[in-house]
N, C-alpha and C. Protein backbone atom coordinates (compact mmCIF):
# COMPACT_ATOMS: atom_id res chain seq x y z
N UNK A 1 7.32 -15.97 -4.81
CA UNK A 1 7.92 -15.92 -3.49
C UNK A 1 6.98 -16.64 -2.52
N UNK A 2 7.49 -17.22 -1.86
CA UNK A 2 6.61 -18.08 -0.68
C UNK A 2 6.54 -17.93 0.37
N UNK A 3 5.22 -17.15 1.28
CA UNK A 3 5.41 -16.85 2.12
C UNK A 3 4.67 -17.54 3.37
N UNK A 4 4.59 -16.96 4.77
CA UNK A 4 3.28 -17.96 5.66
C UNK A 4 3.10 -16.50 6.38
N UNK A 5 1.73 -16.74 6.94
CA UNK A 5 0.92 -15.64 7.07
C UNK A 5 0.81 -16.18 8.78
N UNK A 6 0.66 -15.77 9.81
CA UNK A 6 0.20 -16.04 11.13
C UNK A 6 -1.08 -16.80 11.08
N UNK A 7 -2.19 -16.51 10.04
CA UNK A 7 -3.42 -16.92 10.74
C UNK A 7 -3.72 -18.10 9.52
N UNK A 8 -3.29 -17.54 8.49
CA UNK A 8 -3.64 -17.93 7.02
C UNK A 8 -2.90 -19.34 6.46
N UNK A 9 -1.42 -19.06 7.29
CA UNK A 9 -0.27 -20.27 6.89
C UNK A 9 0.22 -19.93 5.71
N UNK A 10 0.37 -21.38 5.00
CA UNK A 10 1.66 -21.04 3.85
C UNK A 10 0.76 -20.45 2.32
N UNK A 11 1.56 -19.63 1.97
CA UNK A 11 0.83 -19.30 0.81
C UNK A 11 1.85 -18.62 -0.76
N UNK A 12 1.79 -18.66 -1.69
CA UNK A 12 2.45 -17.58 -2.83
C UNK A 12 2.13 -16.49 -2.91
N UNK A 13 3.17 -15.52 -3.20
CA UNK A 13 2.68 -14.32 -3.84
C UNK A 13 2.27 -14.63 -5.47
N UNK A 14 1.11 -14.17 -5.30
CA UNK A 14 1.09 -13.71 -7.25
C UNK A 14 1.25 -12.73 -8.05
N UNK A 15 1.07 -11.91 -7.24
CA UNK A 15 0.88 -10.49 -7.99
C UNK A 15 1.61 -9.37 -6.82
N UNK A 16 2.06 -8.42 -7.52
CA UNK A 16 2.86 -7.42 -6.85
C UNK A 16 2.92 -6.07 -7.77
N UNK A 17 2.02 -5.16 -7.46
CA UNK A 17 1.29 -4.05 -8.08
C UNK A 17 0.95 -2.71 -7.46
N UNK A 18 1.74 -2.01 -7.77
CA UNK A 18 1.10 -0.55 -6.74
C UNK A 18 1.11 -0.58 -5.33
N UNK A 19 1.94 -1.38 -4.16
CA UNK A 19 2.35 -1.37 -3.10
C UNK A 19 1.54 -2.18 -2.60
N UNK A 20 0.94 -3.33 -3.49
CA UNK A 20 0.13 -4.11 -3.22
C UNK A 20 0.22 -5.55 -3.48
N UNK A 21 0.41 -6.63 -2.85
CA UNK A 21 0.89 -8.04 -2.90
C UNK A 21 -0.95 -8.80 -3.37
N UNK A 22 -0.69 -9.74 -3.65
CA UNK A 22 -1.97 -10.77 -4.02
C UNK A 22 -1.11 -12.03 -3.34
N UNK A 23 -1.70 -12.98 -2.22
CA UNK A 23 -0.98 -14.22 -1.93
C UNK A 23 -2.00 -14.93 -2.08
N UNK A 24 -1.85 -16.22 -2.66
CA UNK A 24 -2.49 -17.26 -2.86
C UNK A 24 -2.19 -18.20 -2.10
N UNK A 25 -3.07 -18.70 -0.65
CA UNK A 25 -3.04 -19.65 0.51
C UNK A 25 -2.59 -21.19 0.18
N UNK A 26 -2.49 -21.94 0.69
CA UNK A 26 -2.61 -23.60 0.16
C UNK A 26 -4.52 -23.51 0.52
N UNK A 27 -4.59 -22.69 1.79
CA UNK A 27 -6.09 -23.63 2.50
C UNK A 27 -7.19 -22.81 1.42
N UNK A 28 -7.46 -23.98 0.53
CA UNK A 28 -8.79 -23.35 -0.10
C UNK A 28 -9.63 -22.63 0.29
N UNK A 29 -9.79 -22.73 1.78
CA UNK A 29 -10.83 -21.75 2.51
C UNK A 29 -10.45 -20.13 2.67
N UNK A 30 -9.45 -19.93 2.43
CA UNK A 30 -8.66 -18.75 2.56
C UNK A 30 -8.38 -18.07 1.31
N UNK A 31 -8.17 -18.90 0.27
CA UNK A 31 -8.10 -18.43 -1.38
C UNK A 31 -6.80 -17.27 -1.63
N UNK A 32 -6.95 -16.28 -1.53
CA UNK A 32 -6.19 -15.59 -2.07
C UNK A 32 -6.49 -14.20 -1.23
N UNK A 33 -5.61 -13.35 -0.73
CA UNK A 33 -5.47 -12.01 0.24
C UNK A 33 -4.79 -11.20 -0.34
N UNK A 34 -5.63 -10.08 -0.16
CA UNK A 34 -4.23 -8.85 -1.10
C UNK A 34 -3.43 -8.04 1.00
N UNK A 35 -2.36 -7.76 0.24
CA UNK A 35 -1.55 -7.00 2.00
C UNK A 35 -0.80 -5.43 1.25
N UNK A 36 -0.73 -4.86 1.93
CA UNK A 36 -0.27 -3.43 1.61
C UNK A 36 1.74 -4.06 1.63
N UNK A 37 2.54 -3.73 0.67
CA UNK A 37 3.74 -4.29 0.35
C UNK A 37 4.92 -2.83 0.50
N UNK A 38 5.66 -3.08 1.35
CA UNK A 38 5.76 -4.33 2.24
C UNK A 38 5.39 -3.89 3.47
N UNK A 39 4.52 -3.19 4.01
CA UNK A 39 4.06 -3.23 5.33
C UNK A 39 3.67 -4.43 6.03
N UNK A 40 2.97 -5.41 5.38
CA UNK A 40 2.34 -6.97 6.54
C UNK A 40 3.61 -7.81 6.47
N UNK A 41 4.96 -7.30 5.72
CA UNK A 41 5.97 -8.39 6.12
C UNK A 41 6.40 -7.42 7.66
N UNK A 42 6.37 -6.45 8.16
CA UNK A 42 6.68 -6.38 9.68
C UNK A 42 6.10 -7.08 10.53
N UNK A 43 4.77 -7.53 10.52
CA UNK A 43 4.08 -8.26 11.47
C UNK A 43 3.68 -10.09 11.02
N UNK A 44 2.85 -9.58 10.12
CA UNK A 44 2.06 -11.33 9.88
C UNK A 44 2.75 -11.87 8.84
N UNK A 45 2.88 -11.09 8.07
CA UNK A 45 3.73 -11.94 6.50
C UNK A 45 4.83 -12.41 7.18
N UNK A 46 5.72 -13.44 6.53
CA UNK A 46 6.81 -13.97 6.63
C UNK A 46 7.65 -14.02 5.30
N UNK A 47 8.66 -13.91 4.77
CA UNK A 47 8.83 -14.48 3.41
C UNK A 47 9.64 -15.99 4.09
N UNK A 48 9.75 -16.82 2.98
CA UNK A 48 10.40 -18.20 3.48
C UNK A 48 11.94 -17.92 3.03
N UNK A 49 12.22 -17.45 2.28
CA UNK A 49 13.62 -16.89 1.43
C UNK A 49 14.13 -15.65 2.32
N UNK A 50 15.16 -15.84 3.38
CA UNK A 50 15.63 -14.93 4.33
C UNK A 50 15.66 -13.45 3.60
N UNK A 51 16.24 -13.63 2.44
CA UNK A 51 17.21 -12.57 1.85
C UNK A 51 15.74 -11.45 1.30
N UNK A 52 14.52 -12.74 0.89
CA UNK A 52 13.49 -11.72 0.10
C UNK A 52 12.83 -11.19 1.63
N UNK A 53 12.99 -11.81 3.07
CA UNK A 53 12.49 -10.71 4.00
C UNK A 53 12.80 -9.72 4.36
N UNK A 54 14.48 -10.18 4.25
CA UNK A 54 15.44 -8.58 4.79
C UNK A 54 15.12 -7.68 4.17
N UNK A 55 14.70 -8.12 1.89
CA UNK A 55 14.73 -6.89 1.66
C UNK A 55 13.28 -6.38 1.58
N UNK A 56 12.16 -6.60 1.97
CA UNK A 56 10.84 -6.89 2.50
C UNK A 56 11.26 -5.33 3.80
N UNK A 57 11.94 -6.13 5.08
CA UNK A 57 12.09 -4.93 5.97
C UNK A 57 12.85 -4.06 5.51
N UNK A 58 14.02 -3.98 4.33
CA UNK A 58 14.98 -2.79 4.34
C UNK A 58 13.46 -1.76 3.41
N UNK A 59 13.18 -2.05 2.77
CA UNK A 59 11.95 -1.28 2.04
C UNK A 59 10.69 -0.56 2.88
N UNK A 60 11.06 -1.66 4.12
CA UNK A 60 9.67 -0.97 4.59
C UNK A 60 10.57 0.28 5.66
N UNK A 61 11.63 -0.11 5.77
CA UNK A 61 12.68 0.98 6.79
C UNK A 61 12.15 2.41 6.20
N UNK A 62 12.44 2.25 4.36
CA UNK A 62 13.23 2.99 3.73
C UNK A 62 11.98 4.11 3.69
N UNK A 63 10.86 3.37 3.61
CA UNK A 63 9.28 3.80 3.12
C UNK A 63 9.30 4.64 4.81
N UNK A 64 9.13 4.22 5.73
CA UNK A 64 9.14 4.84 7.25
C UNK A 64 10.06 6.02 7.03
N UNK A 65 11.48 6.21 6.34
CA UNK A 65 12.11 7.05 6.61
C UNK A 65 11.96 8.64 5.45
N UNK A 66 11.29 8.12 4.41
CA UNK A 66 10.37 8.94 3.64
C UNK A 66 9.25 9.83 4.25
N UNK A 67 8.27 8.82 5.03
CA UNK A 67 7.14 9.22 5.66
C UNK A 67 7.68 9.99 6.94
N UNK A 68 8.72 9.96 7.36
CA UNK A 68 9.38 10.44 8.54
C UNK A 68 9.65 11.89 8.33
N UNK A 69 10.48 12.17 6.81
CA UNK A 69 11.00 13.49 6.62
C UNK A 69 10.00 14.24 6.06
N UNK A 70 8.81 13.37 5.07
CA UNK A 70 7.86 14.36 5.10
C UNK A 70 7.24 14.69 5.82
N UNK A 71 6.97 14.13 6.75
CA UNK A 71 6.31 14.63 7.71
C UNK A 71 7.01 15.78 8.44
N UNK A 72 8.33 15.72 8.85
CA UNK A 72 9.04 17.11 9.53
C UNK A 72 8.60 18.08 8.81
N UNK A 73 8.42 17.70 7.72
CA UNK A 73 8.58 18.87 6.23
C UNK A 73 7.30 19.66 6.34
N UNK A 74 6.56 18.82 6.45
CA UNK A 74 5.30 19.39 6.62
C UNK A 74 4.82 20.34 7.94
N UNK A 75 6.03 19.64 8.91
CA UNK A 75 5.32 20.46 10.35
C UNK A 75 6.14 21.55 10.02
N UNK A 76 7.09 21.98 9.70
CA UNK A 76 8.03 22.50 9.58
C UNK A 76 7.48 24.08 8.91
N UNK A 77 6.76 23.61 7.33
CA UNK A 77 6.11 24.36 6.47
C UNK A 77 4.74 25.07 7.34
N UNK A 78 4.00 23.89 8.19
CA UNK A 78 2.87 24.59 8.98
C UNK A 78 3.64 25.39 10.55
N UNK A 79 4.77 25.38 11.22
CA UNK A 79 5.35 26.12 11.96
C UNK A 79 5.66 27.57 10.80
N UNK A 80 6.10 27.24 10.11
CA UNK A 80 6.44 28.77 9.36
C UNK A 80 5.32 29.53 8.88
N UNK A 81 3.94 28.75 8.14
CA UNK A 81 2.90 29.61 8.44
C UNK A 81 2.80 30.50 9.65
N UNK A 82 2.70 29.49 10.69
CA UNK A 82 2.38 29.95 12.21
C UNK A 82 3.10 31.30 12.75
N UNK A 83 4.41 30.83 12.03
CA UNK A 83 5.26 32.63 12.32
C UNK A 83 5.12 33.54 11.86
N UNK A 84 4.48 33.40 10.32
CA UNK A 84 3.94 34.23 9.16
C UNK A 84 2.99 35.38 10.29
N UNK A 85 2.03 34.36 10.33
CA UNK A 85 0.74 34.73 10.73
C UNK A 85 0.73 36.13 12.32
N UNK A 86 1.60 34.91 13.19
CA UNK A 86 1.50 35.80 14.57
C UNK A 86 2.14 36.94 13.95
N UNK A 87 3.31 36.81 13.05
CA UNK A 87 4.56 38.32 12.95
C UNK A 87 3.10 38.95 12.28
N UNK A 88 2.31 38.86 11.59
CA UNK A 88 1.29 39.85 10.41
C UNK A 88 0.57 40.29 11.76
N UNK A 89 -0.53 39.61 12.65
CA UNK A 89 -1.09 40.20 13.55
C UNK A 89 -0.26 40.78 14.45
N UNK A 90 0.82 40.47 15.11
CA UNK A 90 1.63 41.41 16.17
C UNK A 90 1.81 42.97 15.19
N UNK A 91 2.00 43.06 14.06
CA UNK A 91 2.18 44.24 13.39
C UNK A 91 1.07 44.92 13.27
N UNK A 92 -0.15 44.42 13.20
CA UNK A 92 -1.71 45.17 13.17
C UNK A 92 -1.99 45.47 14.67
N UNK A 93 -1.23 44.93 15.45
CA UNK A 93 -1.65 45.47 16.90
C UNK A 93 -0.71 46.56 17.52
N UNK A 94 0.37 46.66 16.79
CA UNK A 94 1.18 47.18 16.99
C UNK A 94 0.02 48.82 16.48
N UNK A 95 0.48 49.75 16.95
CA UNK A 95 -0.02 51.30 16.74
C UNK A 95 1.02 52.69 17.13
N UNK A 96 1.06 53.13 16.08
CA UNK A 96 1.57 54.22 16.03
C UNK A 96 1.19 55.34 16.62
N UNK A 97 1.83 56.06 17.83
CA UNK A 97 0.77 57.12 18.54
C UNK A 97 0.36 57.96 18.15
N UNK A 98 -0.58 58.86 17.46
CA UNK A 98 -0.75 59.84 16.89
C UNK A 98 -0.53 60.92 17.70
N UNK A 99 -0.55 62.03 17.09
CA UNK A 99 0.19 63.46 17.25
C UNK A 99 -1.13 64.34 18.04
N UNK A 100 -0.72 64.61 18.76
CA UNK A 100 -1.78 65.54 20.00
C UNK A 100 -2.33 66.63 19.17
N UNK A 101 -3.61 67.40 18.85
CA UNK A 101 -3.97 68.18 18.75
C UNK A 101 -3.43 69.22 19.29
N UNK A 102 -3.38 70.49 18.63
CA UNK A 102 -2.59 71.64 19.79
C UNK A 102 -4.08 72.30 19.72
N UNK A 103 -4.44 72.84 20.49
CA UNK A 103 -6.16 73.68 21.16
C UNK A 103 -5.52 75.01 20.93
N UNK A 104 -5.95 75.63 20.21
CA UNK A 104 -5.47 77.31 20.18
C UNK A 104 -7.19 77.94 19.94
């Protein structure tokens, strides 16, 4: 896939591994860059093939909307601790009045 980079210019992908791209530059001085996939196609990556950017952004949507619900999930799970917790201490503060001595 052929892409151009903002700073780097035109370059190939070579490798595509574990959410991880390898592009190989034209400018010898630049050689070869690994980018987190597909996160640097939102900003600096480009693909040259429309269809391989769209699906470049529909992936990175899809990845945002993952990281989105776990995350509720998670606040969600640490709010229900939080209720756990106050309901356990409001019940230890809570006290039962004890029964008056009668003095005879």
């Amino acid at each position: 896939m052929k892409v151009y980079h903002v700073r780097f210019g035109k370059g190939v992908v070579v490798a595509n591994e574990g959410g991880k791209i390898t592009v190989a530059f034209e400018d010898p001085a630049v050689g070869e860059k690994r980018f987190a996939y597909p996160d640097a196609f939102e900003s600096f990556l480009r693909c040259e093939d429309e269809a391989e950017q769209k699906k470049a952004i529909k992936l990175l949507e899809a990845k945002r909307s993952l990281l989105a619900l776990a995350q509720a999930k998670r606040q969600e799970e640490e709010n229900a601790r939080i209720r756990e917790l106050a309901a356990a201490s409001e019940k230890k503060t809570k006290r039962t009045p004890r029964a008056k001595k009668s003095s005879s």
